[in-house]
N, C-alpha and C. Protein backbone atom coordinates (compact mmCIF):
# COMPACT_ATOMS: atom_id res chain seq x y z
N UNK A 1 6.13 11.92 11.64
CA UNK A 1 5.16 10.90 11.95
C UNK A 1 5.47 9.60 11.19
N UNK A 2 6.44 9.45 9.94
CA UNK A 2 6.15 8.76 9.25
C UNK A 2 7.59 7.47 9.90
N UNK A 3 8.50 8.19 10.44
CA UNK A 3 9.47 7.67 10.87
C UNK A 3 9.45 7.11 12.52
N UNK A 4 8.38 7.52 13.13
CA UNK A 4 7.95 7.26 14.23
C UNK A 4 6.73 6.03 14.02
N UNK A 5 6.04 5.66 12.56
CA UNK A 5 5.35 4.44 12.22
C UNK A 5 6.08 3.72 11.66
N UNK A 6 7.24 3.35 10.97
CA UNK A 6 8.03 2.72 10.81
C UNK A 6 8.96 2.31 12.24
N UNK A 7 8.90 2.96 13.10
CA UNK A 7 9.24 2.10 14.85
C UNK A 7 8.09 1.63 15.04
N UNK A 8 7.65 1.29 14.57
CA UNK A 8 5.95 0.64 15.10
C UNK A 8 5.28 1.49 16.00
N UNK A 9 5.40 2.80 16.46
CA UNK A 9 4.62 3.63 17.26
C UNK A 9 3.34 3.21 16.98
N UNK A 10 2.69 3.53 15.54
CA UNK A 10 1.22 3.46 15.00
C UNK A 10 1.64 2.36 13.92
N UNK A 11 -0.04 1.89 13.72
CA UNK A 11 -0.29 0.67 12.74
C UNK A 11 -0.08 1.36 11.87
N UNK A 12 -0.94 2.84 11.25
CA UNK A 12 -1.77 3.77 9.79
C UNK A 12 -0.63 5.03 10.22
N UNK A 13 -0.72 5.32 9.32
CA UNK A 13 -0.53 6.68 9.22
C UNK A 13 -1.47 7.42 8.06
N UNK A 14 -1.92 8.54 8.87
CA UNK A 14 -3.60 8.79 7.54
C UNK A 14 -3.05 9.92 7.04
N UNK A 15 -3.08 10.35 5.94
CA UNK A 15 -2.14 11.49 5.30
C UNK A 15 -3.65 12.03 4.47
N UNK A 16 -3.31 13.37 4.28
CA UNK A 16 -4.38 14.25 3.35
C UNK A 16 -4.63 14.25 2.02
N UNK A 17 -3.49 13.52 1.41
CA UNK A 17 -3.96 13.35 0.01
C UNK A 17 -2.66 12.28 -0.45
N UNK A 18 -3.38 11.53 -1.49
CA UNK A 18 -2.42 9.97 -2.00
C UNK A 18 -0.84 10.64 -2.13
N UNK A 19 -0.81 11.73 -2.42
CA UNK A 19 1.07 12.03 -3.00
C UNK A 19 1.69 12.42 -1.72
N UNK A 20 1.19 12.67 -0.55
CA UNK A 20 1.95 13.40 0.52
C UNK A 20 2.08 11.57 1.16
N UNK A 21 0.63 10.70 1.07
CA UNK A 21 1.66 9.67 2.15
C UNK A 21 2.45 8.57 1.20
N UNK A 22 2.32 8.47 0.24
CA UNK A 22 2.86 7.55 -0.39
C UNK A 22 4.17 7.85 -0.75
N UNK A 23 4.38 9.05 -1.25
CA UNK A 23 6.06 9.47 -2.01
C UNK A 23 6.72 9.22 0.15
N UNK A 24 6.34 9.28 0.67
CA UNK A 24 6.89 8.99 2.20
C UNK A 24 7.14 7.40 2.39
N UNK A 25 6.52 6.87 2.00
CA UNK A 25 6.19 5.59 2.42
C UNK A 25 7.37 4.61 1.04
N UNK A 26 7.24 5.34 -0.14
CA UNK A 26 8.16 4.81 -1.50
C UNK A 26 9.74 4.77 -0.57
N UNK A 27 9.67 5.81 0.05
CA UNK A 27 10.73 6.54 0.49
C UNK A 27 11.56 5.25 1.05
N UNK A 28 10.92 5.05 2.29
CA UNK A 28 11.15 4.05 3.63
C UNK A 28 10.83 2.66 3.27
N UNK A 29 10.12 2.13 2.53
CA UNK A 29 9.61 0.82 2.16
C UNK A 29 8.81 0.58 1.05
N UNK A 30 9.48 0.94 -0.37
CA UNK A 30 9.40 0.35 -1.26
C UNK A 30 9.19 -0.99 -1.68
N UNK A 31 8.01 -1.50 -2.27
CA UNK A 31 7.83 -2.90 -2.21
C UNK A 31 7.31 -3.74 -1.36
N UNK A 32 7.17 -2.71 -0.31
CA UNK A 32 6.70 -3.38 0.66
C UNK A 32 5.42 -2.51 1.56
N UNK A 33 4.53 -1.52 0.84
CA UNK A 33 3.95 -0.86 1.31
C UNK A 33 2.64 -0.83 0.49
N UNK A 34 1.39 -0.62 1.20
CA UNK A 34 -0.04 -0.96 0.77
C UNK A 34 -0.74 0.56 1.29
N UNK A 35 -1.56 0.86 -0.09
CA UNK A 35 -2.34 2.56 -0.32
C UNK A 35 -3.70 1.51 0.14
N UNK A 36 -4.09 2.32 1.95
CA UNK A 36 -5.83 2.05 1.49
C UNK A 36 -6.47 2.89 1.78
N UNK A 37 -7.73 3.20 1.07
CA UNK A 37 -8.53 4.14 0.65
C UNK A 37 -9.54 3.69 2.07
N UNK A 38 -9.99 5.18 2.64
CA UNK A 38 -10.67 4.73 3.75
C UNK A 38 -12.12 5.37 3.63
N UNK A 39 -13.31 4.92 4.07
CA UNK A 39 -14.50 5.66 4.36
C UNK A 39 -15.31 4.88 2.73
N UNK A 40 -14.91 3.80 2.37
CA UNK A 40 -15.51 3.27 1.63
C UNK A 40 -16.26 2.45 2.16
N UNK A 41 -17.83 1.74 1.81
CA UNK A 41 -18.42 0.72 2.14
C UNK A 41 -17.89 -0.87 1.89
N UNK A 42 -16.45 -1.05 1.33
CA UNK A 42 -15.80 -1.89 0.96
C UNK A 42 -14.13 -1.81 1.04
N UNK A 43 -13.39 -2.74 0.79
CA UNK A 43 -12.05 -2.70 1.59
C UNK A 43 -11.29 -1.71 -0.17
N UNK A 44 -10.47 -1.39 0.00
CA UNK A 44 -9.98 -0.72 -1.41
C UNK A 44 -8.79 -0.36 -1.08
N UNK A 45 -7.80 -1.27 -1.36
CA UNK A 45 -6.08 -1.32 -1.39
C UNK A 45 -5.53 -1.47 -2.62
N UNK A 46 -3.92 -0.84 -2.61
CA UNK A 46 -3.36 -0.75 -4.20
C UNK A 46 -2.13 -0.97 -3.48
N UNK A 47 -1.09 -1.28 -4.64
CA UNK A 47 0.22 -1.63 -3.83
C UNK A 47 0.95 -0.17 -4.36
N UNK A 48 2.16 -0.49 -3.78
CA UNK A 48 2.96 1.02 -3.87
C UNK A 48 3.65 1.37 -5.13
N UNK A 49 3.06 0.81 -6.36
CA UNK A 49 3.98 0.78 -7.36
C UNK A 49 2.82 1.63 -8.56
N UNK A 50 3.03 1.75 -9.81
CA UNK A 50 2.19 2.55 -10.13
C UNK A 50 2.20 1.13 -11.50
N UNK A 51 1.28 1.15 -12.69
CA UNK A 51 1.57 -0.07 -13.84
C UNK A 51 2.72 -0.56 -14.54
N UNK A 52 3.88 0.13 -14.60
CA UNK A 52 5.23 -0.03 -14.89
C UNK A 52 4.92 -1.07 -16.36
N UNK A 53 4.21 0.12 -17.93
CA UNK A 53 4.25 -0.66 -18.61
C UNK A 53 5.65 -1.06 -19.45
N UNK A 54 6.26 0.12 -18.97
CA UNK A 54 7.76 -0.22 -19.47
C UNK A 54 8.33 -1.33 -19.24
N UNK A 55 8.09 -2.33 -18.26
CA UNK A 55 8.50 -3.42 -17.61
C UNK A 55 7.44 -4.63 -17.77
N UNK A 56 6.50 -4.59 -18.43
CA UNK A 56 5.67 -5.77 -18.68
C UNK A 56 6.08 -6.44 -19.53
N UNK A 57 5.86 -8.05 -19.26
CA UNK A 57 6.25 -8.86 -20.03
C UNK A 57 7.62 -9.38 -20.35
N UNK A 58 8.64 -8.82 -19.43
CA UNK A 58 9.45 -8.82 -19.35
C UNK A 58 10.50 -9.81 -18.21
N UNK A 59 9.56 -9.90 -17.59
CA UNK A 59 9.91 -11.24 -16.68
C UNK A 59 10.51 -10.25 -15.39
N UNK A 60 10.50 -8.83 -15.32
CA UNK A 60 11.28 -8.28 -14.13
C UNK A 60 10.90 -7.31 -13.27
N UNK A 61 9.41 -7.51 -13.46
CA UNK A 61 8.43 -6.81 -11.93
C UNK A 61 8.73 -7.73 -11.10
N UNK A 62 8.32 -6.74 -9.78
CA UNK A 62 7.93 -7.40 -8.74
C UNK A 62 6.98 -7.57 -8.02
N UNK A 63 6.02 -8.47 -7.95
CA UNK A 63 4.65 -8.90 -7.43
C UNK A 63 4.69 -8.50 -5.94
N UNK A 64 5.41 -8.35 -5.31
CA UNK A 64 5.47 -8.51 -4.05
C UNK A 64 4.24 -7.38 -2.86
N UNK A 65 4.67 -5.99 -3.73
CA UNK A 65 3.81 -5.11 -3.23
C UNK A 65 2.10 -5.24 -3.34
N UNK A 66 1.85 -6.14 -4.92
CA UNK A 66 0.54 -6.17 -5.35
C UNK A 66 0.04 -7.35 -4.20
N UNK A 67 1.18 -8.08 -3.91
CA UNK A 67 0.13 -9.65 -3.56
C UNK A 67 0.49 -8.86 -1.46
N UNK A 68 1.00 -8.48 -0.90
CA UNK A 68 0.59 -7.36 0.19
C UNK A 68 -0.84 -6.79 0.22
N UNK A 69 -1.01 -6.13 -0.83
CA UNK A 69 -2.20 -5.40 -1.19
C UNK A 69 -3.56 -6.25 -0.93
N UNK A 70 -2.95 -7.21 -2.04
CA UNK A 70 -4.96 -8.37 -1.89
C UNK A 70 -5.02 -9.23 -0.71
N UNK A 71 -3.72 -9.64 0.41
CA UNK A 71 -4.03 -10.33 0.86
C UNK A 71 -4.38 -9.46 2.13
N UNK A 72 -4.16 -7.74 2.58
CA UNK A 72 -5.22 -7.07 3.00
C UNK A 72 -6.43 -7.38 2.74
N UNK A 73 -6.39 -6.74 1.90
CA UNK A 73 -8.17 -6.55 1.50
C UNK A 73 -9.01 -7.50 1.84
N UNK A 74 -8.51 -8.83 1.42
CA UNK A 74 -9.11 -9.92 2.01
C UNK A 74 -9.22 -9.82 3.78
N UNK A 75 -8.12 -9.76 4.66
CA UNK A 75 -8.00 -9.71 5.50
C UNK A 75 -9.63 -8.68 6.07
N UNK A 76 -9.10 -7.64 5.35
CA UNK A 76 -9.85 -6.35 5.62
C UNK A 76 -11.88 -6.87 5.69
N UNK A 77 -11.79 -7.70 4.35
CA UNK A 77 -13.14 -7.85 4.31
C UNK A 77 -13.72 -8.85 4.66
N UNK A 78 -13.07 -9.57 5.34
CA UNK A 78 -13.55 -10.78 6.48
C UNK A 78 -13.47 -10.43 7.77
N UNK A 79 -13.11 -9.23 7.88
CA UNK A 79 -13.46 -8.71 9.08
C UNK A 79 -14.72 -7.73 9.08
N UNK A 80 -15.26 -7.25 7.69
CA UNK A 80 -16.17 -6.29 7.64
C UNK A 80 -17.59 -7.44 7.93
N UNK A 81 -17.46 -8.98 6.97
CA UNK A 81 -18.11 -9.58 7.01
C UNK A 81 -19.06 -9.89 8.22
């Protein structure tokens, strides 16, 4: 399923628990993939990376997955609006 949403078949792919769709998703698009939590009264997205304090402050994260993430949510909650 997960390689058949990466052809754009489906937008979501809804998986049963955070480690079965995400270690899939790290897999295929690292950096470029957004966790959202569904059946909340509010939008609730995380990016695909976990805090990487080993790498803070260091000048050599990459924002890319986090700023994916908020500009969902936003998306997400101007549509709930």
């Amino acid at each position: 399923v997960f390689v058949r949403a990466m052809r754009g078949e489906f937008d979501a792919v809804l998986a049963p628990y955070h480690d079965v769709g995400m270690t899939a998703i790290k897999v295929a698009a690292f950096g470029r993939a957004v966790n959202v939590t569904l059946g909340l009264p509010f939008p609730r997205t995380s990016p695909d990376h976990g805090t990487a304090f080993d790498i803070a402050g260091t000048g050599t994260a990459d924002a890319g997955s986090m700023r994916i993430a908020l500009e969902l949510a936003v998306r997400l909650a101007r549509r709930a609006a």
